[in-house]
PDB file of N, CA and C in Angstrom:
ATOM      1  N   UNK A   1       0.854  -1.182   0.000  1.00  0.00           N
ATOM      2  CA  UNK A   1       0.000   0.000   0.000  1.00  0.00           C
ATOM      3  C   UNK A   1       0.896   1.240   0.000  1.00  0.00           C
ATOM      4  N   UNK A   2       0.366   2.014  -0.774  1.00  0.00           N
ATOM      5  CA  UNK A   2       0.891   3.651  -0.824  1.00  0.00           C
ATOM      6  C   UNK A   2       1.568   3.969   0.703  1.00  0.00           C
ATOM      7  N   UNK A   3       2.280   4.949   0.337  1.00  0.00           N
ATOM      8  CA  UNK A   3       2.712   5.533   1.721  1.00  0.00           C
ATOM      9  C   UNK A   3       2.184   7.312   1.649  1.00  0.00           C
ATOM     10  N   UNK A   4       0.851   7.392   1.733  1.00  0.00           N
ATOM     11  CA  UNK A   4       0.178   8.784   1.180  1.00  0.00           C
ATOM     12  C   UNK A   4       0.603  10.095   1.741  1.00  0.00           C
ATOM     13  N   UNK A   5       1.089   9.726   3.081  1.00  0.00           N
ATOM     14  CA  UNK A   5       2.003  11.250   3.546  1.00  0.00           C
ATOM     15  C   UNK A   5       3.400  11.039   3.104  1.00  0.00           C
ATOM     16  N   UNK A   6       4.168  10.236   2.839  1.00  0.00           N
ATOM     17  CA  UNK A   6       5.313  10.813   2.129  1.00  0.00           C
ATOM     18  C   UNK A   6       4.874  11.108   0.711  1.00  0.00           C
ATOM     19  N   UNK A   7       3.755  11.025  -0.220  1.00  0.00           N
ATOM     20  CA  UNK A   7       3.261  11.410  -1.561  1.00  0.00           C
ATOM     21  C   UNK A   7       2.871  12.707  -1.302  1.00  0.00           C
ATOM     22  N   UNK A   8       2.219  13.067  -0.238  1.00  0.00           N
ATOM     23  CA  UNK A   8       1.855  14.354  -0.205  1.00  0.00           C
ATOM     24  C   UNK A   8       2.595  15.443   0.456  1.00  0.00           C
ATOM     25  N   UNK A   9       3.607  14.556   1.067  1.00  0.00           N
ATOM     26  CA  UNK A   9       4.754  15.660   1.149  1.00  0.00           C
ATOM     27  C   UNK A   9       5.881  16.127  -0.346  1.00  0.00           C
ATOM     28  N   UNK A  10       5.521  15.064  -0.762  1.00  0.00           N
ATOM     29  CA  UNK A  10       6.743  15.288  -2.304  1.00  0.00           C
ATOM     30  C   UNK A  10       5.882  16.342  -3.129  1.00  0.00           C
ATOM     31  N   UNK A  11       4.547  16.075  -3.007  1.00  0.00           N
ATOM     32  CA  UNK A  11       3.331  17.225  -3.865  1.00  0.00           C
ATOM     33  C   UNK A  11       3.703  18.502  -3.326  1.00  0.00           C
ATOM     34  N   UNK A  12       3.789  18.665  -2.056  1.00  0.00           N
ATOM     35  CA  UNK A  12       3.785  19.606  -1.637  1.00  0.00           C
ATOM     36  C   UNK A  12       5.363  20.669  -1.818  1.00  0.00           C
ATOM     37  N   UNK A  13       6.033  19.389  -1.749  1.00  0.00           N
ATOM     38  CA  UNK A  13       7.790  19.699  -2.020  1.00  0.00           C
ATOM     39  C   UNK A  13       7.525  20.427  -3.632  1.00  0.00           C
ATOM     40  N   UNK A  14       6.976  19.782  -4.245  1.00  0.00           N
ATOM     41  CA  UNK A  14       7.054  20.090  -5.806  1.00  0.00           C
ATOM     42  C   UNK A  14       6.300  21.506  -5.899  1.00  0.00           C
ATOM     43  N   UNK A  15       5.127  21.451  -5.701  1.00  0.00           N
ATOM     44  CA  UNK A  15       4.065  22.687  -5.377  1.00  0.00           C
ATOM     45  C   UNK A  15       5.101  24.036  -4.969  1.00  0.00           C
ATOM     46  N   UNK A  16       5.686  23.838  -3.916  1.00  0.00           N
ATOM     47  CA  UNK A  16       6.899  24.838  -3.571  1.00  0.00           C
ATOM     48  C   UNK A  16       7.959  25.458  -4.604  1.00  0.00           C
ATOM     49  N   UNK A  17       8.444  24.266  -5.375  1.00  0.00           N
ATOM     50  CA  UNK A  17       9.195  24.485  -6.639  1.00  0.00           C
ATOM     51  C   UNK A  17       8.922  25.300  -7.919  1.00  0.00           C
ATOM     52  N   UNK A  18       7.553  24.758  -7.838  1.00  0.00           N
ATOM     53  CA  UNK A  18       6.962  25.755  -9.343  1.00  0.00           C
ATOM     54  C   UNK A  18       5.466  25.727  -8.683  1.00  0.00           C
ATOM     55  N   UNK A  19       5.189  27.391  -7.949  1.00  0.00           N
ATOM     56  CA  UNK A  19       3.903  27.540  -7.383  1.00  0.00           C
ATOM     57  C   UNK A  19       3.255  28.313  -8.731  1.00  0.00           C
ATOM     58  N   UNK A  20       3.910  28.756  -9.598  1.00  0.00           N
ATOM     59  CA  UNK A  20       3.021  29.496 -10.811  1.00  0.00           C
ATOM     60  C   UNK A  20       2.555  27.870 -11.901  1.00  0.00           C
ATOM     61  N   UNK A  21       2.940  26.953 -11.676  1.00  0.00           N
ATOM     62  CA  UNK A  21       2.468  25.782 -12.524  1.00  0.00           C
ATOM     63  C   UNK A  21       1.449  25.481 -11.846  1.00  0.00           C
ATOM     64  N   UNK A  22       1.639  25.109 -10.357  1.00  0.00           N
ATOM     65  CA  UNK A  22       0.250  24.698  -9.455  1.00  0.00           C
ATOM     66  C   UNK A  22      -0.675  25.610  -9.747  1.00  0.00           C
ATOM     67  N   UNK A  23      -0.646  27.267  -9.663  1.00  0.00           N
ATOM     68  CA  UNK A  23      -1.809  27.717  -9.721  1.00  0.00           C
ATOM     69  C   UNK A  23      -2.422  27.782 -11.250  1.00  0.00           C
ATOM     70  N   UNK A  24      -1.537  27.962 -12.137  1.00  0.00           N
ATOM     71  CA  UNK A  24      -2.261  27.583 -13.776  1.00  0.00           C
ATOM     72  C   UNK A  24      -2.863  26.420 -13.458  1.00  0.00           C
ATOM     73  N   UNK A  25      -2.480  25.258 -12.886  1.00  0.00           N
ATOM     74  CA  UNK A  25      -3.171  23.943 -12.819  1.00  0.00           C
ATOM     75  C   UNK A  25      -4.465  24.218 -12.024  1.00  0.00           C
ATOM     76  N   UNK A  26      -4.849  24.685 -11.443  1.00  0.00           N
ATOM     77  CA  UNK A  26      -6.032  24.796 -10.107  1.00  0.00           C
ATOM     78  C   UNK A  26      -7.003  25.824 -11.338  1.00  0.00           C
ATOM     79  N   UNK A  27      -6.304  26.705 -11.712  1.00  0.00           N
ATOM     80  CA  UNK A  27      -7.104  27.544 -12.498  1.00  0.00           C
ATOM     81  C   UNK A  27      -7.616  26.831 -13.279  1.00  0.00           C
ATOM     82  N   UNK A  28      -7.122  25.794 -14.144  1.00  0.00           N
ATOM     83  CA  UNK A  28      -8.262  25.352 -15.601  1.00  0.00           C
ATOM     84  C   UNK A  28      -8.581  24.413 -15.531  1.00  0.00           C
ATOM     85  N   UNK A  29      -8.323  23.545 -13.909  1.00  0.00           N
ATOM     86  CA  UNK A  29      -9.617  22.541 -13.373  1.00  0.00           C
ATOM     87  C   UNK A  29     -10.803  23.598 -12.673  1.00  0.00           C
ATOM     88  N   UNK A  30     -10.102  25.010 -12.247  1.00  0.00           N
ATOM     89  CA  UNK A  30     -11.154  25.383 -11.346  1.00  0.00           C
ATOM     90  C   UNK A  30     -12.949  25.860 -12.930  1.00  0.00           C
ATOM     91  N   UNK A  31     -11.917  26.043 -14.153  1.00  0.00           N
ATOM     92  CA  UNK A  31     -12.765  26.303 -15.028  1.00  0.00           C
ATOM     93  C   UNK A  31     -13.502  25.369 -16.012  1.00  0.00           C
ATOM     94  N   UNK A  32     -12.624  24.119 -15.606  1.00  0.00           N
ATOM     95  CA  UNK A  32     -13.473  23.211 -16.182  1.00  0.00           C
ATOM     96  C   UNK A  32     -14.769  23.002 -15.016  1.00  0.00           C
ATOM     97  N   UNK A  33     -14.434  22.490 -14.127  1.00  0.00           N
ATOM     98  CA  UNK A  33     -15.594  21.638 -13.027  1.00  0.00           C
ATOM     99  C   UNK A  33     -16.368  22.885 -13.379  1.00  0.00           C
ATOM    100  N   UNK A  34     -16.422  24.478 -13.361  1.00  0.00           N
ATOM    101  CA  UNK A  34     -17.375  25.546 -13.562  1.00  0.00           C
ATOM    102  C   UNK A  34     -18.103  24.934 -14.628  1.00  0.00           C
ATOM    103  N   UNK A  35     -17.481  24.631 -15.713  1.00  0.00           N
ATOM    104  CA  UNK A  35     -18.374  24.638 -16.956  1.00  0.00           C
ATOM    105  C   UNK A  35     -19.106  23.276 -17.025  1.00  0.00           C
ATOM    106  N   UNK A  36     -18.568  22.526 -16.377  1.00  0.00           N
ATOM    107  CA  UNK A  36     -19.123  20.765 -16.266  1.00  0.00           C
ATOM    108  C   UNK A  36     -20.753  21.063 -15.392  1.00  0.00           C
ATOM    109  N   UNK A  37     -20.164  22.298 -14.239  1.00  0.00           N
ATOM    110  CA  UNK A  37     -21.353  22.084 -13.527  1.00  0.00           C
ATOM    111  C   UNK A  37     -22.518  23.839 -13.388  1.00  0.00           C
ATOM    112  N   UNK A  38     -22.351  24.084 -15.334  1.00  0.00           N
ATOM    113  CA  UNK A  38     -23.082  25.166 -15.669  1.00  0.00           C
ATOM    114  C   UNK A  38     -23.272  26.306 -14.994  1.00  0.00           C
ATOM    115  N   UNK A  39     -21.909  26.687 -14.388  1.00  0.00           N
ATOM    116  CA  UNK A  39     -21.589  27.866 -13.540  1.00  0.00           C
ATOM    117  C   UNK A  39     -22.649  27.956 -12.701  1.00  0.00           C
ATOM    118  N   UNK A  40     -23.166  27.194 -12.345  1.00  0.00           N
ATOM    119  CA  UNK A  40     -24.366  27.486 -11.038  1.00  0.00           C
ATOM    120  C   UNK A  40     -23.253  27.475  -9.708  1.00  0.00           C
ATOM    121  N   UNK A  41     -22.012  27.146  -9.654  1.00  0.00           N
ATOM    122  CA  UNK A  41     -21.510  26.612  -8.140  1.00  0.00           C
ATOM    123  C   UNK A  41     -20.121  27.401  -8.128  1.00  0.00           C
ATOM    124  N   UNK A  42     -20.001  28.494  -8.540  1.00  0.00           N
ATOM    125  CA  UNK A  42     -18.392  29.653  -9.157  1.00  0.00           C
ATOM    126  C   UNK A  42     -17.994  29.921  -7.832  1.00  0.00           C
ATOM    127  N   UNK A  43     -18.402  30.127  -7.050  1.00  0.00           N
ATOM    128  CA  UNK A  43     -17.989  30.410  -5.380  1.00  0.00           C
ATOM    129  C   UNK A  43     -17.226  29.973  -4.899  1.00  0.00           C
ATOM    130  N   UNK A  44     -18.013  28.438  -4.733  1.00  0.00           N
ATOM    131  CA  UNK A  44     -17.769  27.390  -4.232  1.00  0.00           C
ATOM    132  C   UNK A  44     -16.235  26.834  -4.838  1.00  0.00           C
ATOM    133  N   UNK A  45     -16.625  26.734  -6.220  1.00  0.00           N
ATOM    134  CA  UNK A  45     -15.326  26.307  -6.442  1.00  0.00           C
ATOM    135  C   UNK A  45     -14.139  27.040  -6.780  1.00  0.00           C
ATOM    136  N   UNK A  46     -14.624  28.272  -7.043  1.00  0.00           N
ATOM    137  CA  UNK A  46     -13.278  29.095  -6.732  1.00  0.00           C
ATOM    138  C   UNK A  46     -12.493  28.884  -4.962  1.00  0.00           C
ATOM    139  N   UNK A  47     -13.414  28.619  -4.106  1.00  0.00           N
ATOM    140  CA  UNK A  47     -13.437  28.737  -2.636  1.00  0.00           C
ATOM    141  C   UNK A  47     -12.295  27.383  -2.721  1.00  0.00           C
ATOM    142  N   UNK A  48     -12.787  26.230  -3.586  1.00  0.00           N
ATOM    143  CA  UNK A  48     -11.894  25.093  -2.808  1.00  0.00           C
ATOM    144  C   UNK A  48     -10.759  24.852  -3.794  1.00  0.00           C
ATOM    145  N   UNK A  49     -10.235  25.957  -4.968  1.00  0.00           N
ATOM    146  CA  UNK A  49      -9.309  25.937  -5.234  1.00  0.00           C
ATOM    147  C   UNK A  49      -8.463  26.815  -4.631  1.00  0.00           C
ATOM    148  N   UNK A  50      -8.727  27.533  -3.724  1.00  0.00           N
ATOM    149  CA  UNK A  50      -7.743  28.459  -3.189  1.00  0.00           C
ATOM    150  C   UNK A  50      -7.291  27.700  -1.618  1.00  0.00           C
ATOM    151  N   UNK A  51      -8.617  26.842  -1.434  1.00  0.00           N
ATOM    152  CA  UNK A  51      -8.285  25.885  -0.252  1.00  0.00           C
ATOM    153  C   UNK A  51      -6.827  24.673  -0.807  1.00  0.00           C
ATOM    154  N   UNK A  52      -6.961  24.301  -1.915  1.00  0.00           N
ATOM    155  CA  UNK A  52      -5.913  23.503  -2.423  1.00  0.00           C
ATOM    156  C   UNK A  52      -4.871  24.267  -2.930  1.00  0.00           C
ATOM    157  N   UNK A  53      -4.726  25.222  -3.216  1.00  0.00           N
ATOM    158  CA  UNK A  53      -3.056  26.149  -3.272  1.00  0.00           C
ATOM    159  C   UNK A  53      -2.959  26.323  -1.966  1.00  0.00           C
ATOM    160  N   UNK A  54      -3.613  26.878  -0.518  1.00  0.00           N
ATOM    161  CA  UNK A  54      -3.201  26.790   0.661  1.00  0.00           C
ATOM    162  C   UNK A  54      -2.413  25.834   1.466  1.00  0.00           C
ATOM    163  N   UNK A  55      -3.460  24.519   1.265  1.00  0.00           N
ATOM    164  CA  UNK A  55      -2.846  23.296   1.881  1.00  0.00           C
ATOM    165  C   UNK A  55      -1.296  22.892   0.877  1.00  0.00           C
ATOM    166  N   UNK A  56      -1.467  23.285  -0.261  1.00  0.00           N
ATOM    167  CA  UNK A  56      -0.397  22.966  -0.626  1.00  0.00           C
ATOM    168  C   UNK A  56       0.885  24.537  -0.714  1.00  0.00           C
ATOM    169  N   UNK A  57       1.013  25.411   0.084  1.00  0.00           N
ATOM    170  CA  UNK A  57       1.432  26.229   0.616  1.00  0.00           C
ATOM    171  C   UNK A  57       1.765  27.190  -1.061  1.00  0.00           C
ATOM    172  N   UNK A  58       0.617  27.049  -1.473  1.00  0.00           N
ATOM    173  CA  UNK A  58       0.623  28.365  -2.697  1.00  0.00           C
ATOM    174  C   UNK A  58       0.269  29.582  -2.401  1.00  0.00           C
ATOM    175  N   UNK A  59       0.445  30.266  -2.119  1.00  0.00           N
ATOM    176  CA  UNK A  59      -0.379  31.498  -2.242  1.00  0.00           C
ATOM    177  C   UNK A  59      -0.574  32.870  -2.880  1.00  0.00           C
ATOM    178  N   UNK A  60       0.083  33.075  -3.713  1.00  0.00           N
ATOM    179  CA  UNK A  60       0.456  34.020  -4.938  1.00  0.00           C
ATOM    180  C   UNK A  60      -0.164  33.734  -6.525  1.00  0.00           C
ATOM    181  N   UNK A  61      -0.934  34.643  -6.786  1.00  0.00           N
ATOM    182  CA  UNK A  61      -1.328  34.530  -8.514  1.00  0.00           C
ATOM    183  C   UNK A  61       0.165  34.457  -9.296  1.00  0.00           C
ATOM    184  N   UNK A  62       0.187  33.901 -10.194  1.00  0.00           N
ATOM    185  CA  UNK A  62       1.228  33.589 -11.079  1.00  0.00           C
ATOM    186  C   UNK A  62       1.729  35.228 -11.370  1.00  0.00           C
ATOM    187  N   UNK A  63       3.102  35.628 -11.263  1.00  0.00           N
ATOM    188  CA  UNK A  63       3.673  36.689 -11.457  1.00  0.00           C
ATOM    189  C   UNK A  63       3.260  37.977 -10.332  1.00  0.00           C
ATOM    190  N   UNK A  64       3.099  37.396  -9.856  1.00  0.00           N
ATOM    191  CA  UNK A  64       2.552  38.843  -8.426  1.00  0.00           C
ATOM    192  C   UNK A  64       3.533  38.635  -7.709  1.00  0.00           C
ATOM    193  N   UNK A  65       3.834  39.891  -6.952  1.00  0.00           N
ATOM    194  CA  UNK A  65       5.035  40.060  -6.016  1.00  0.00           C
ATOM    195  C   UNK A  65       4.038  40.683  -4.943  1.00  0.00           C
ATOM    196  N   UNK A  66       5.268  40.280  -3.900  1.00  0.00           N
ATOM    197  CA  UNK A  66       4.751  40.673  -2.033  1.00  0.00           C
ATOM    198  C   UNK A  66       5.623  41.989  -2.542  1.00  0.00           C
ATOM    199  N   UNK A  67       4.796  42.641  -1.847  1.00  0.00           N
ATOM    200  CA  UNK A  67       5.321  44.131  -1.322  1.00  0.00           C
ATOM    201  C   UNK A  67       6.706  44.308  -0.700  1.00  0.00           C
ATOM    202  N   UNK A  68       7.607  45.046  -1.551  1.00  0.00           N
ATOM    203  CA  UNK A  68       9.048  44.818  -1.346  1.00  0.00           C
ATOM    204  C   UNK A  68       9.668  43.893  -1.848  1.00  0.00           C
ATOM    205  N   UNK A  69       9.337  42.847  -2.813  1.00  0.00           N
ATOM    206  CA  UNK A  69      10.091  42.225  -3.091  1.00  0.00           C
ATOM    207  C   UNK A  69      10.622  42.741  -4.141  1.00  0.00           C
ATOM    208  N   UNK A  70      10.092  43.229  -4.927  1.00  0.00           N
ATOM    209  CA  UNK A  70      10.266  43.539  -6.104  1.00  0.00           C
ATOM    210  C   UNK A  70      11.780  43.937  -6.877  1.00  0.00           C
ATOM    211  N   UNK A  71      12.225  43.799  -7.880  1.00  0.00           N
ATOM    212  CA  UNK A  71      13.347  44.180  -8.116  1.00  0.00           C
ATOM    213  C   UNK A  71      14.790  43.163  -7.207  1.00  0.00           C
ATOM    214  N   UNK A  72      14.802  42.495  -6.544  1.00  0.00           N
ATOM    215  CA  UNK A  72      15.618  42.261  -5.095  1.00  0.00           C
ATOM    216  C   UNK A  72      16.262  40.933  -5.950  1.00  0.00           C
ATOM    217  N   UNK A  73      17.510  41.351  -6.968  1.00  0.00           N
ATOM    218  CA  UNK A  73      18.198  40.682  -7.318  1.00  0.00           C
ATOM    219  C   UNK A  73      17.750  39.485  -8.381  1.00  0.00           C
ATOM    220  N   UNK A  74      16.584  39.736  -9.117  1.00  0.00           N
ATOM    221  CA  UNK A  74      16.067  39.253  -9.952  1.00  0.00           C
ATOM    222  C   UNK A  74      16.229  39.593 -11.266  1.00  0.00           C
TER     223      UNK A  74
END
């Protein structure tokens, strides 16, 4: 049998690595399941894709900077 917390620690390891791939990924499942389920439920599932970039310690839109970072050897 799987060993599901060392899998979801490597997800999470990876998630860390490239957080602008995770959130493109969350984004065009978050727009498919919308369109599967005739935008009646957009809240909701915007709500539990931002719950799954959290748990997986995302939290930045692809190309957005924290305040001050900006410029800082990039």
């Amino acid at each position: 049998m799987p060993d599901f917390g060392e899998l979801l620690n490597k997800a999470k390891q990876m998630a860390s690595e490239h957080p602008d791939q995770v959130v493109k990924g969350v984004e065009k499942l978050e727009d498919l399941v919308d369109k599967q389920t005739g935008g009646e439920h957009g809240s909701q599932i915007e709500s539990a894709g931002h719950m799954v970039e959290n748990f997986l310690g995302v939290h930045e839109e692809p190309g957005q900077q924290n305040p001050g970072q900006q410029n800082q050897g990039q």
